[in-house]
N, C-alpha and C. Protein backbone atom coordinates (compact mmCIF):
# COMPACT_ATOMS: atom_id res chain seq x y z
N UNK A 1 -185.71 17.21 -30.00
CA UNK A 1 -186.95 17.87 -30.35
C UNK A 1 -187.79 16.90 -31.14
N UNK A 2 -189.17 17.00 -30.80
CA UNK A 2 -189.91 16.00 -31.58
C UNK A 2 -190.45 16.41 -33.00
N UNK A 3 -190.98 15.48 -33.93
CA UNK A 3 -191.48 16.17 -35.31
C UNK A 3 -192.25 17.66 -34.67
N UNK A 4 -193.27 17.58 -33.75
CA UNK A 4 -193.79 18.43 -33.53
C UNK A 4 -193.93 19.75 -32.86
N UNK A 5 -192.59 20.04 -32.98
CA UNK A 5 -191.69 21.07 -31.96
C UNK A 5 -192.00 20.89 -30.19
N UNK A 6 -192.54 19.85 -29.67
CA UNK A 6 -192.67 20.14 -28.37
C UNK A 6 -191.53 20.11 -27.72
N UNK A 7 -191.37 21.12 -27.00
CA UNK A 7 -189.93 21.07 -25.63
C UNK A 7 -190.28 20.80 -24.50
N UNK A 8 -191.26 20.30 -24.41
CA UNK A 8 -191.97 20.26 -22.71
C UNK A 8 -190.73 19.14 -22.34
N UNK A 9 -190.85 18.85 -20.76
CA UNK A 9 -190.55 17.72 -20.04
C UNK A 9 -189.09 17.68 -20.31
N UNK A 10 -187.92 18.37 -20.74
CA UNK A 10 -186.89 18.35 -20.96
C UNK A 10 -185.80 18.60 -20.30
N UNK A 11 -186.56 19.86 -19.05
CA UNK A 11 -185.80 20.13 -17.89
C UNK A 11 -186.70 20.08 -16.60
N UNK A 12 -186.16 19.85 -15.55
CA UNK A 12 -187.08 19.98 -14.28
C UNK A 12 -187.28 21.05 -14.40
N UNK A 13 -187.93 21.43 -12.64
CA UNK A 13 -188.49 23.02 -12.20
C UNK A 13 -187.53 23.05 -11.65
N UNK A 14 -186.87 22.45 -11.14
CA UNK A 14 -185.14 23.01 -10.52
C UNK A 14 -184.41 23.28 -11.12
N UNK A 15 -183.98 23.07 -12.52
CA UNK A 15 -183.31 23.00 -13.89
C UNK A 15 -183.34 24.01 -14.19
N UNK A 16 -184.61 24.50 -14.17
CA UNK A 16 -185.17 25.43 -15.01
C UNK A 16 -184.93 26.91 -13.62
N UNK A 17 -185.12 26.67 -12.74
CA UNK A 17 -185.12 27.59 -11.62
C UNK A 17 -183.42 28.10 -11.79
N UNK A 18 -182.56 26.98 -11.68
CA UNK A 18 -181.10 27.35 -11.39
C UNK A 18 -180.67 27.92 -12.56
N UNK A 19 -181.25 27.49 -13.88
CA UNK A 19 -180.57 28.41 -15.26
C UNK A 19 -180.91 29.97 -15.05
N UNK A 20 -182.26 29.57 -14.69
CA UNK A 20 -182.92 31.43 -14.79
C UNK A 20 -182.47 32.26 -13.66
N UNK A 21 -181.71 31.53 -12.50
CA UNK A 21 -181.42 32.13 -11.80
C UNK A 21 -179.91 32.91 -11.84
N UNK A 22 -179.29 32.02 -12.49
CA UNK A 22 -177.93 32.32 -13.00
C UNK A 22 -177.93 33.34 -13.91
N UNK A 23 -179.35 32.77 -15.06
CA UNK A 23 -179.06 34.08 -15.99
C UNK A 23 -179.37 35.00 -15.31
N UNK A 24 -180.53 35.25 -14.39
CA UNK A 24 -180.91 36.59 -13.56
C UNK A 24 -178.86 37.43 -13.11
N UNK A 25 -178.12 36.60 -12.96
CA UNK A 25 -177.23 37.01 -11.98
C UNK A 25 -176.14 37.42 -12.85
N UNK A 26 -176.52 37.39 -13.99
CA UNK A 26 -175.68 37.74 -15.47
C UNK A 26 -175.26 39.55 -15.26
N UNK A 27 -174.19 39.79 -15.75
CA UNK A 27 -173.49 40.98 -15.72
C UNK A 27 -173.76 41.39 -17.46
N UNK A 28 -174.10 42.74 -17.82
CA UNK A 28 -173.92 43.12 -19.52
C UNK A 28 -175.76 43.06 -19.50
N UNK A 29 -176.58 43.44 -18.79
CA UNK A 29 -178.00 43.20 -19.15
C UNK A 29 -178.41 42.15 -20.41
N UNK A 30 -179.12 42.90 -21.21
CA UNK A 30 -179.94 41.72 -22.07
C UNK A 30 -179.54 40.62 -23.17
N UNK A 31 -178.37 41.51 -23.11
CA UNK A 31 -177.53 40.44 -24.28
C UNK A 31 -176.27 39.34 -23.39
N UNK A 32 -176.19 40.09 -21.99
CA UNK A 32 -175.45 39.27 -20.93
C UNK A 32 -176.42 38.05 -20.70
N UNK A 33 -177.38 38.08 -20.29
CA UNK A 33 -178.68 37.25 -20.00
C UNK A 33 -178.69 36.27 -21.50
N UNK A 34 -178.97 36.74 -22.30
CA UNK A 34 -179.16 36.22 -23.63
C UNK A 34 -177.82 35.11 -24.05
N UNK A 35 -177.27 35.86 -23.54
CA UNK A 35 -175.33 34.78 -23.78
C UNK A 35 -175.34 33.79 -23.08
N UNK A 36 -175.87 33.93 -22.08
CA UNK A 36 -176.13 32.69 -20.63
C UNK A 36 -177.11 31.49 -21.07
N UNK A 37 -178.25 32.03 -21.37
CA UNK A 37 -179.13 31.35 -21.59
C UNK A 37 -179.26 30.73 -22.98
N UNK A 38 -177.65 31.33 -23.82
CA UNK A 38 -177.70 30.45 -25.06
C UNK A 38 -176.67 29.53 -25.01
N UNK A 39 -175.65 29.33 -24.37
CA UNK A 39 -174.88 28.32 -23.50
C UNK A 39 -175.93 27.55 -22.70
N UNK A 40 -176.31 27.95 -21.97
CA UNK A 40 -176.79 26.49 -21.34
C UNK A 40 -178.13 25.97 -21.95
N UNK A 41 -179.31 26.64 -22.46
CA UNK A 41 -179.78 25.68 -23.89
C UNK A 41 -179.83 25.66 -25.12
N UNK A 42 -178.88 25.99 -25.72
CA UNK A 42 -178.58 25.93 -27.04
C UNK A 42 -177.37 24.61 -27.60
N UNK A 43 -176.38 25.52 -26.14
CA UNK A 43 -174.65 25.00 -26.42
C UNK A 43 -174.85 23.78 -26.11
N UNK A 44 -175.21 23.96 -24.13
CA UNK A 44 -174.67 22.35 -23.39
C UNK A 44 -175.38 21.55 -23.44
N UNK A 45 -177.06 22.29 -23.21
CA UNK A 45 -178.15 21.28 -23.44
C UNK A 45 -178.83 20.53 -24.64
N UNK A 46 -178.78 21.41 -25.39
CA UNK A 46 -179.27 21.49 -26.64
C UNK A 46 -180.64 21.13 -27.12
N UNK A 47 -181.12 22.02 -26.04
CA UNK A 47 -183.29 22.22 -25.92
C UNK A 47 -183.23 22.81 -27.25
N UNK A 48 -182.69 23.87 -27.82
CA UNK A 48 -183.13 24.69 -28.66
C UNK A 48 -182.52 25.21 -29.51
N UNK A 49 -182.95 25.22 -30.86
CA UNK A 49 -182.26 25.34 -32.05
C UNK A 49 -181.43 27.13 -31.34
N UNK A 50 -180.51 27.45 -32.64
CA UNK A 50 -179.79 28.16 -32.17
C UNK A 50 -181.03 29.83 -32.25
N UNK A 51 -181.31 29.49 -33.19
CA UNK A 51 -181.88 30.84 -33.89
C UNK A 51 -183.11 30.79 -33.46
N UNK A 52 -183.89 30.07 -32.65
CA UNK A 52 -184.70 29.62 -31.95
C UNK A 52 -184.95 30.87 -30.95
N UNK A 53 -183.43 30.76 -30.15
CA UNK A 53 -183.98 31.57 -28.71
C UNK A 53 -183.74 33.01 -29.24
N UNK A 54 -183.06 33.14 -30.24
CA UNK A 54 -182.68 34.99 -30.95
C UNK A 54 -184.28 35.35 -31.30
N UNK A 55 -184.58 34.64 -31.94
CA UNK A 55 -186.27 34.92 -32.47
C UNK A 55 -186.78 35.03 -31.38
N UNK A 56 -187.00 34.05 -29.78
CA UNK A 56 -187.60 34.47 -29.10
C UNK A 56 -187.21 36.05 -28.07
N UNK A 57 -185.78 36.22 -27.65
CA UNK A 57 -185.32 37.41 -27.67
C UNK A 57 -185.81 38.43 -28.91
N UNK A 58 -186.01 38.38 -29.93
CA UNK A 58 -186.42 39.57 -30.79
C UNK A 58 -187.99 39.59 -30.90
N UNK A 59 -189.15 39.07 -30.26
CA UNK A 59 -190.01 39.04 -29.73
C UNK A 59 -190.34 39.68 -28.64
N UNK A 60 -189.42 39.60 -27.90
CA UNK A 60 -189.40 39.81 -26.24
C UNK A 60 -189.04 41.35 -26.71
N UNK A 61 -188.86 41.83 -27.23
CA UNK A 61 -187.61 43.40 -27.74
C UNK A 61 -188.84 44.57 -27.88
N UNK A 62 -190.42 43.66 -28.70
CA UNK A 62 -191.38 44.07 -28.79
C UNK A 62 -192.23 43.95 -27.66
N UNK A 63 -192.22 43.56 -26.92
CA UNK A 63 -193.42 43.03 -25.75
C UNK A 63 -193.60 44.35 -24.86
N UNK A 64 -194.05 44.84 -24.38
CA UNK A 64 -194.53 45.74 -23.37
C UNK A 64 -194.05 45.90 -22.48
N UNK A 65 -192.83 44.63 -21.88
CA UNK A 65 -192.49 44.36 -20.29
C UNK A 65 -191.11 44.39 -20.90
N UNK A 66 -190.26 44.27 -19.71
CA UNK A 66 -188.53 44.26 -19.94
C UNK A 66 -188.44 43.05 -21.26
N UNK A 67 -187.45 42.41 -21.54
CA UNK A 67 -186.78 41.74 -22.84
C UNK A 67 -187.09 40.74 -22.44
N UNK A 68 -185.57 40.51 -21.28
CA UNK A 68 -185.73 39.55 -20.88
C UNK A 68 -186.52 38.95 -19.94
N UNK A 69 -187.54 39.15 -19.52
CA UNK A 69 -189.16 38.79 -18.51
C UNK A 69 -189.72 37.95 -19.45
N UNK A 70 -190.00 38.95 -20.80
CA UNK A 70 -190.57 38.16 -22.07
C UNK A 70 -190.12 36.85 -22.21
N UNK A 71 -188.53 36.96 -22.42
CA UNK A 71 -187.59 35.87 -22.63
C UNK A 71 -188.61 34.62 -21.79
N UNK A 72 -187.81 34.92 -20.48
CA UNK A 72 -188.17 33.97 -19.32
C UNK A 72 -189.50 33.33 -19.47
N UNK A 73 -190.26 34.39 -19.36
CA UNK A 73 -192.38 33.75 -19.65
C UNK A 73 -192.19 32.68 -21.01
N UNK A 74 -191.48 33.10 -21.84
CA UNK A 74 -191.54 32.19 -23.00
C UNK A 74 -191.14 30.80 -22.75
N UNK A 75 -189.35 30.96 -22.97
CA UNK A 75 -188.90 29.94 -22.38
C UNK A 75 -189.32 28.57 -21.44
N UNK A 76 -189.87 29.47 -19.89
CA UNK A 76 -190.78 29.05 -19.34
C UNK A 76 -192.01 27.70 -19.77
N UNK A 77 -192.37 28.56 -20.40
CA UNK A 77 -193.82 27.82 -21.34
C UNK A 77 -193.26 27.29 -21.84
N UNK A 78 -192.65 27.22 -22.94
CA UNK A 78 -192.23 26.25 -23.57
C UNK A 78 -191.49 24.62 -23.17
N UNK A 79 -190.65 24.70 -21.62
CA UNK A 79 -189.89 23.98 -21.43
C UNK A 79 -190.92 23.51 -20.55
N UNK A 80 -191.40 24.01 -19.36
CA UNK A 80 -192.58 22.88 -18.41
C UNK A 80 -194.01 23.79 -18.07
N UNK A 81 -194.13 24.42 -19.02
CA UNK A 81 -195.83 24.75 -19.05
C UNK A 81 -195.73 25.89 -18.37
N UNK A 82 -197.42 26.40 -17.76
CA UNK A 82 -197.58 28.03 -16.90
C UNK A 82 -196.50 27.61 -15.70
N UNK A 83 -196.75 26.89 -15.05
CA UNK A 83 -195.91 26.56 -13.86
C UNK A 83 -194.00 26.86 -13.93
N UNK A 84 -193.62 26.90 -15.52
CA UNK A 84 -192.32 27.13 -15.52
C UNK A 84 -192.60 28.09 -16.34
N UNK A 85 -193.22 29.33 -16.35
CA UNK A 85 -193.24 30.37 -16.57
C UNK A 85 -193.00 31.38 -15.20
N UNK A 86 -193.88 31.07 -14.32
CA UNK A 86 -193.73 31.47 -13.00
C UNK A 86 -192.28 30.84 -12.32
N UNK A 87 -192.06 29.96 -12.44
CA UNK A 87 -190.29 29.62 -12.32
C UNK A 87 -189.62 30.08 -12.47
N UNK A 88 -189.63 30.25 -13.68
CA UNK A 88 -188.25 31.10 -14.87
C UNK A 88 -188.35 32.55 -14.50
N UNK A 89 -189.51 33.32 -14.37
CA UNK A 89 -189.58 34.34 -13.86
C UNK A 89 -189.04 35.34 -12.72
N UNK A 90 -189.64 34.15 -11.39
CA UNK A 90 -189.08 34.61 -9.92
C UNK A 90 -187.92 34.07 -10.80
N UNK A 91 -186.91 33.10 -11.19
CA UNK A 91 -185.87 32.71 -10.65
C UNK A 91 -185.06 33.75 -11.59
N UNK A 92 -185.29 34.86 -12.42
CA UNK A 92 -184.62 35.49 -13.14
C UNK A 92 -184.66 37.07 -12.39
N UNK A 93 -185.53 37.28 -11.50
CA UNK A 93 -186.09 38.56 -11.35
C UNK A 93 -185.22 38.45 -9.81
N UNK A 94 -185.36 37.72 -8.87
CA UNK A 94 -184.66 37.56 -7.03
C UNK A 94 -183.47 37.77 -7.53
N UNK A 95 -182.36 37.22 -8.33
CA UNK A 95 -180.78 38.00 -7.97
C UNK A 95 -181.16 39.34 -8.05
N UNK A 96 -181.86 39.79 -8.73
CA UNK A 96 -181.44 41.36 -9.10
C UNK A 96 -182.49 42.13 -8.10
N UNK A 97 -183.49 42.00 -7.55
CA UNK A 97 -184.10 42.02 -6.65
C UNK A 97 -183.42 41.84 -5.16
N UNK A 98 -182.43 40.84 -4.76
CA UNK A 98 -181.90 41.30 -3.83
C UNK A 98 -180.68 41.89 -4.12
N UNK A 99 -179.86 42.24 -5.48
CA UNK A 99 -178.53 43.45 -5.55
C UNK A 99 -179.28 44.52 -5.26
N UNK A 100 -180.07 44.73 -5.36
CA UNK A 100 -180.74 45.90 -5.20
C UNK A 100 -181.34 46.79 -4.15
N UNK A 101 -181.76 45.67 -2.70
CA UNK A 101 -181.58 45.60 -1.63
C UNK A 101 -180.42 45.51 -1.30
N UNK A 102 -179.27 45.22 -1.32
CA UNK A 102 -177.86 45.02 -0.85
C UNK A 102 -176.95 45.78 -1.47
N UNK A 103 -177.36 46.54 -2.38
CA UNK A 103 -177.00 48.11 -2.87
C UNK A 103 -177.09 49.04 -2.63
N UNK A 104 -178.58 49.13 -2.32
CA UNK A 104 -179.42 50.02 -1.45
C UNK A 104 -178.32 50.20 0.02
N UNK A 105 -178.51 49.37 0.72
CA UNK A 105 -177.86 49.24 1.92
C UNK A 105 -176.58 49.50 1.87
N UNK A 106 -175.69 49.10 0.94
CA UNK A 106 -173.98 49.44 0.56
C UNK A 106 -174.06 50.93 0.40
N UNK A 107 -175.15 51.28 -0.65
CA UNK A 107 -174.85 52.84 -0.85
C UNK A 107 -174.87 53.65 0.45
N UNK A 108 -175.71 53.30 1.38
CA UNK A 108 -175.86 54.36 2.51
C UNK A 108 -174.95 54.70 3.62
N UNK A 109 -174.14 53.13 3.18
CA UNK A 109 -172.79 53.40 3.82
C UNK A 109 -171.45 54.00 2.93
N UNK A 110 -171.67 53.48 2.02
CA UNK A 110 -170.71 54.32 0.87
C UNK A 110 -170.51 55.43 0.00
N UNK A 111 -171.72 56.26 -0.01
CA UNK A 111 -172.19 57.40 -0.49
C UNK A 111 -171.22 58.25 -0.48
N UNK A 112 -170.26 58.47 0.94
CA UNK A 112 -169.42 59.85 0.85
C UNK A 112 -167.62 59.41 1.10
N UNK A 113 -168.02 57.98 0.70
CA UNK A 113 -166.32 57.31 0.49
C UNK A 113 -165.95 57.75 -1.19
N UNK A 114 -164.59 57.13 -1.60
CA UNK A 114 -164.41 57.54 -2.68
C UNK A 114 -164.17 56.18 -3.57
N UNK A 115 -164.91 54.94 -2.39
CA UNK A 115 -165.29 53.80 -3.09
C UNK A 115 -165.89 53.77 -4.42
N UNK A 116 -167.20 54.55 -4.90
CA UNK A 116 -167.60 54.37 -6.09
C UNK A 116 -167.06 54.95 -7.07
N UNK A 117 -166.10 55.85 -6.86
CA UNK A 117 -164.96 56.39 -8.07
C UNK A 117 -164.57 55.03 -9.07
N UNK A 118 -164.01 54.06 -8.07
CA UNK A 118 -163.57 52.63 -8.84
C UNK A 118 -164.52 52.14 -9.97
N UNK A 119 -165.97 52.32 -9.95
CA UNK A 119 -167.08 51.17 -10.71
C UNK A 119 -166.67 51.59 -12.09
N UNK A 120 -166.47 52.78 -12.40
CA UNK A 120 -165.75 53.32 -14.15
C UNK A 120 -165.00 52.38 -14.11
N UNK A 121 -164.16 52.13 -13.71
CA UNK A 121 -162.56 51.48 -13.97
C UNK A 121 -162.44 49.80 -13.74
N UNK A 122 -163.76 49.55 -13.10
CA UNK A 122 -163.76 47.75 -12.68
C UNK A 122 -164.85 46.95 -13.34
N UNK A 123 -166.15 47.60 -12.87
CA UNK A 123 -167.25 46.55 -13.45
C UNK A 123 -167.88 47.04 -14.46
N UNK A 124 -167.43 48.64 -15.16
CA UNK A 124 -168.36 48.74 -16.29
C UNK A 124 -167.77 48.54 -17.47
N UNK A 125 -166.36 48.22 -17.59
CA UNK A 125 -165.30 47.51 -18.67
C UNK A 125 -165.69 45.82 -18.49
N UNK A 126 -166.07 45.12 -17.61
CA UNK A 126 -166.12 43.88 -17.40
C UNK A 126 -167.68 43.64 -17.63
N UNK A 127 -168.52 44.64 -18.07
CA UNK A 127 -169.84 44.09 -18.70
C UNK A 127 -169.81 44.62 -19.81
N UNK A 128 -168.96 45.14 -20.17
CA UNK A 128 -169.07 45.88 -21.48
C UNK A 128 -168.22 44.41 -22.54
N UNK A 129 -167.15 43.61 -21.78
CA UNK A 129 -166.90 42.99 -22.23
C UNK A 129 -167.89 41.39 -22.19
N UNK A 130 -168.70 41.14 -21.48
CA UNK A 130 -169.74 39.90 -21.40
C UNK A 130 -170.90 41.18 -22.51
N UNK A 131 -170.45 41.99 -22.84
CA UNK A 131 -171.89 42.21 -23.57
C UNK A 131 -170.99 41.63 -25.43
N UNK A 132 -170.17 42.46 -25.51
CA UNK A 132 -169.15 42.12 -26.73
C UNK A 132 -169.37 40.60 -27.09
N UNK A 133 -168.76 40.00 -26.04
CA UNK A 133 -168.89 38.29 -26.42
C UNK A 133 -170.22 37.67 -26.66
N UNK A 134 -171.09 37.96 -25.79
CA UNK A 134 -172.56 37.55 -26.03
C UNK A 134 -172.99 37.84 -27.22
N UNK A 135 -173.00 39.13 -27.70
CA UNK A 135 -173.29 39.24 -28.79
C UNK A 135 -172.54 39.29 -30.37
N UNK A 136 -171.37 38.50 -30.20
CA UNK A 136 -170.25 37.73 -30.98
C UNK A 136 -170.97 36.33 -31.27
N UNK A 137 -171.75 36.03 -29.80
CA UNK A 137 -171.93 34.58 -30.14
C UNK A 137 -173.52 34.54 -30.47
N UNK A 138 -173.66 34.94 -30.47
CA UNK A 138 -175.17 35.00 -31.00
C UNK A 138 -175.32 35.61 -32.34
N UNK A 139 -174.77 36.08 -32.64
CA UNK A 139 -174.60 36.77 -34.14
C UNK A 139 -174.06 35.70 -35.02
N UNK A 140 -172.88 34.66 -34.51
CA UNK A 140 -172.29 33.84 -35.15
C UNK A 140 -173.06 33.00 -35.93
N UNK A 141 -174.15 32.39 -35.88
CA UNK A 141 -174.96 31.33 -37.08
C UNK A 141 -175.38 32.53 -38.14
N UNK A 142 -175.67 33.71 -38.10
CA UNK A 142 -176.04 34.57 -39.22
C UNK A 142 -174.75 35.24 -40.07
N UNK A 143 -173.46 34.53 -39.48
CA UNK A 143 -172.32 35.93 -39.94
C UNK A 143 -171.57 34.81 -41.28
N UNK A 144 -172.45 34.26 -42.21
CA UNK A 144 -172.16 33.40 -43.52
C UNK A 144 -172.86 34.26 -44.36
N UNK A 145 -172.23 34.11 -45.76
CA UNK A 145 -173.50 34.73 -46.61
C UNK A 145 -175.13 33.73 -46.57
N UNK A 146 -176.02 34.93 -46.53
CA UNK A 146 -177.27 34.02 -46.56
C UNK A 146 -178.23 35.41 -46.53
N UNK A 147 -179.74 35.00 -46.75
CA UNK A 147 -180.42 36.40 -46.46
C UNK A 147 -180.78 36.60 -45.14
N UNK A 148 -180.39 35.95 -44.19
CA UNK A 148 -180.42 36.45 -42.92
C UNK A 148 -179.50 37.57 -42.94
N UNK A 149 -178.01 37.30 -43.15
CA UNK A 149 -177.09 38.18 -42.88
C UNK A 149 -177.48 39.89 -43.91
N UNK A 150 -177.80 39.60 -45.30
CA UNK A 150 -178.32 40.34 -45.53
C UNK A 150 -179.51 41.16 -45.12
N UNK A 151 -180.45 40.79 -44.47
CA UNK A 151 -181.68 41.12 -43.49
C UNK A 151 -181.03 42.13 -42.26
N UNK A 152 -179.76 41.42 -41.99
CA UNK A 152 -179.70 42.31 -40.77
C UNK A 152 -178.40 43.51 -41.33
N UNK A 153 -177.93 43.13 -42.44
CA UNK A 153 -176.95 44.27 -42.95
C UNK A 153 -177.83 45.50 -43.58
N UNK A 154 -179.02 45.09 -43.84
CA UNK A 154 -180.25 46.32 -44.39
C UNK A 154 -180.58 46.80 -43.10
N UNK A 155 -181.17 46.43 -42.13
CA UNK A 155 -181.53 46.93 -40.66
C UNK A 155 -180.64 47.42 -40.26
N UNK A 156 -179.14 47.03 -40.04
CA UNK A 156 -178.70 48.28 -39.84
C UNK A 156 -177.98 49.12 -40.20
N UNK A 157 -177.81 49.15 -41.89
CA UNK A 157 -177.90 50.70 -42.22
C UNK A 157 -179.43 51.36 -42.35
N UNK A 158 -180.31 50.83 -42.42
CA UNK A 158 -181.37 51.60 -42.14
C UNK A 158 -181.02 52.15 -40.44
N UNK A 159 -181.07 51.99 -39.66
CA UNK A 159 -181.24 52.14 -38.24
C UNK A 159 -179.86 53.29 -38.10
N UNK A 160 -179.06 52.93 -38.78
CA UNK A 160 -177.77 53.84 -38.50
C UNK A 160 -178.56 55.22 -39.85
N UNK A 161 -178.00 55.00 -40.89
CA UNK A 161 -178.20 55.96 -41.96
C UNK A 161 -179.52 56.50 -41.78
N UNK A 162 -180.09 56.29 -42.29
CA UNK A 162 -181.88 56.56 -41.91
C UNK A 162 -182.54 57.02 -40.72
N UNK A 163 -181.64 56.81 -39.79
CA UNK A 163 -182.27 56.92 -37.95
C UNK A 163 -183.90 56.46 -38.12
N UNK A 164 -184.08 54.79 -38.83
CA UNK A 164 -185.44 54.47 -38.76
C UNK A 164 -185.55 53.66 -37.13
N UNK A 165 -186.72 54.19 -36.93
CA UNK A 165 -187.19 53.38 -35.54
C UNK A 165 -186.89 52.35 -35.17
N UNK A 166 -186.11 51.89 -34.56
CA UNK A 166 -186.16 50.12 -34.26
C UNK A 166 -187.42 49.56 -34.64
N UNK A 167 -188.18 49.83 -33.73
CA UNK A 167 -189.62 49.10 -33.58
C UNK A 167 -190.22 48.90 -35.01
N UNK A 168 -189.76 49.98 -35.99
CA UNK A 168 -190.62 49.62 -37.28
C UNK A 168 -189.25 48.74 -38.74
N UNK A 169 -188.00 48.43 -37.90
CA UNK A 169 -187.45 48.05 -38.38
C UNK A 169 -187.72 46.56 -38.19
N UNK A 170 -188.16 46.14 -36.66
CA UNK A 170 -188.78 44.71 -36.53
C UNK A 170 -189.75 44.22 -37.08
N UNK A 171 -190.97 45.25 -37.01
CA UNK A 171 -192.15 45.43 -37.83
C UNK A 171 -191.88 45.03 -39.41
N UNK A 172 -191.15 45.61 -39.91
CA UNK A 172 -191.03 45.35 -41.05
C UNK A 172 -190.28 43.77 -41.50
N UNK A 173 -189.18 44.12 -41.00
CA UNK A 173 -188.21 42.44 -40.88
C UNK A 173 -189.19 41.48 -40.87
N UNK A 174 -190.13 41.47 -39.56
CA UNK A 174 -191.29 40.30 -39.67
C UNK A 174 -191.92 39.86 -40.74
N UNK A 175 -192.10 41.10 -41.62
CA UNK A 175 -193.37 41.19 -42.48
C UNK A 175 -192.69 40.47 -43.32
N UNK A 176 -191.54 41.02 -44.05
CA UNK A 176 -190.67 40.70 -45.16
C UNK A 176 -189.90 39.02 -44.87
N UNK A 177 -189.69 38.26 -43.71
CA UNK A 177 -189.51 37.49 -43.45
C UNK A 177 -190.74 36.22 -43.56
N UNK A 178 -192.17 37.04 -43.48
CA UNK A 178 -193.13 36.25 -43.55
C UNK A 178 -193.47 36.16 -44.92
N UNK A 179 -193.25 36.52 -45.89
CA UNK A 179 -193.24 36.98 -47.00
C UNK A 179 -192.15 35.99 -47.97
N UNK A 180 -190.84 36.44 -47.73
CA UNK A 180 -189.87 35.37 -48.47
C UNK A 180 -189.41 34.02 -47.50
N UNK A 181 -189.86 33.50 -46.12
CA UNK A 181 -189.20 32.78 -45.67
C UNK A 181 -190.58 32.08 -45.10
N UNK A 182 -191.82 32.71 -45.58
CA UNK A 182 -193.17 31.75 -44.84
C UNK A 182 -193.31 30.65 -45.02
N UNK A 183 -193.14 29.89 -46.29
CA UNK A 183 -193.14 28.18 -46.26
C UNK A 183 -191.72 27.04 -45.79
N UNK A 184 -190.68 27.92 -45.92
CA UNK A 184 -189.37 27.38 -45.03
C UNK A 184 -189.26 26.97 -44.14
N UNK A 185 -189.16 25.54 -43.53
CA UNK A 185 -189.12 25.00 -42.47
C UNK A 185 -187.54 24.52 -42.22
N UNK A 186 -187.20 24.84 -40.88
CA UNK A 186 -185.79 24.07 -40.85
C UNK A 186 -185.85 22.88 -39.72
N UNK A 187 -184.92 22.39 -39.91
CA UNK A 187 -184.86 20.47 -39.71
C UNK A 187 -184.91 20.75 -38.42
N UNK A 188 -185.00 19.80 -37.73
CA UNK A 188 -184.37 19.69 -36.45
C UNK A 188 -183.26 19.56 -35.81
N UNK A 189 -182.23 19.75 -35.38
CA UNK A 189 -181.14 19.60 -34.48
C UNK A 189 -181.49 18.17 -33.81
N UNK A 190 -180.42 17.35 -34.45
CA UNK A 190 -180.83 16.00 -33.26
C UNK A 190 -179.08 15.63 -33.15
């Protein structure tokens, strides 16, 4: 990373196509996606600080459109401009775009078998477990004492005890983060 945070030019449009495509093909939705895409630029590549892509995931949490779309458009931009926004995009959105066609089509043959009895017992224990780990490992740089960890031990007993809104629990986190952590800069990862 340079003094000036640029990430451009770091991965191709093929690079960038085959990560997003993989993460597209991720099992455990947003935090499955999120686990993928923090292994391959955080872990192997090391484009991006760790807490980097959580901030941009907790951005994306607020956006108007799915999480991870947000994710991708960001990412995108950041790594090779509009052009790898539209990359990262299709290449995250076609796996699941064609399971969906090829589901479609499975169901109409499988509808009155006693094939889908199995999905309880096979693939929704096996994303439940890529969701567990993903979010083991992404939690891991905040799970030291620090006021991050405290930040998120207030959020969620607010969110549990309180039943306060998510949305105004981010709202707030931001505020209070801009507040005690606004002149804090952290180093670079080199």
């Amino acid at each position: 990373m340079s003094d000036t945070g640029e990430y451009r030019g770091k991965l191709s449009l093929a690079q960038l196509f085959i990560i997003f495509f993989k993460a597209g093909c991720a099992f455990g939705g947003g935090l499955g996606v999120l686990g993928l895409l923090e292994e391959e630029l955080v872990t192997l590549r090391r484009i991006f600080p760790d807490k980097e892509l959580v901030t941009l995931w907790s951005i994306g949490r607020i956006m108007p459109s799915g999480t991870m779309s947000a994710v991708a458009v960001a990412v995108g931009y950041r790594l090779c401009g509009f052009i790898g926004t539209i990359v990262a995009l299709v290449a995250m959105i076609l796996p699941g775009f064609l399971c969906c066609i090829a589901l479609t089509i499975g169901y109409t043959y499988l509808a009155h078998g006693s094939v889908l009895d199995y999905i309880d017992a096979t693939i929704l224990p096996a994303a439940l477990g890529v969701v567990i780990i993903s979010a083991w490992r992404l939690g891991r740089p905040i799970m030291k004492p620090s006021r991050d960890l405290l930040f998120a031990i207030l959020a969620c007993g607010a969110a549990i005890s309180q039943q306060v809104n998510p949305a105004l629990i981010i709202f707030g986190g931001g505020v209070i983060g801009a507040i005690f952590l606004g002149g804090k800069k952290e180093e670079p990862r080199g």
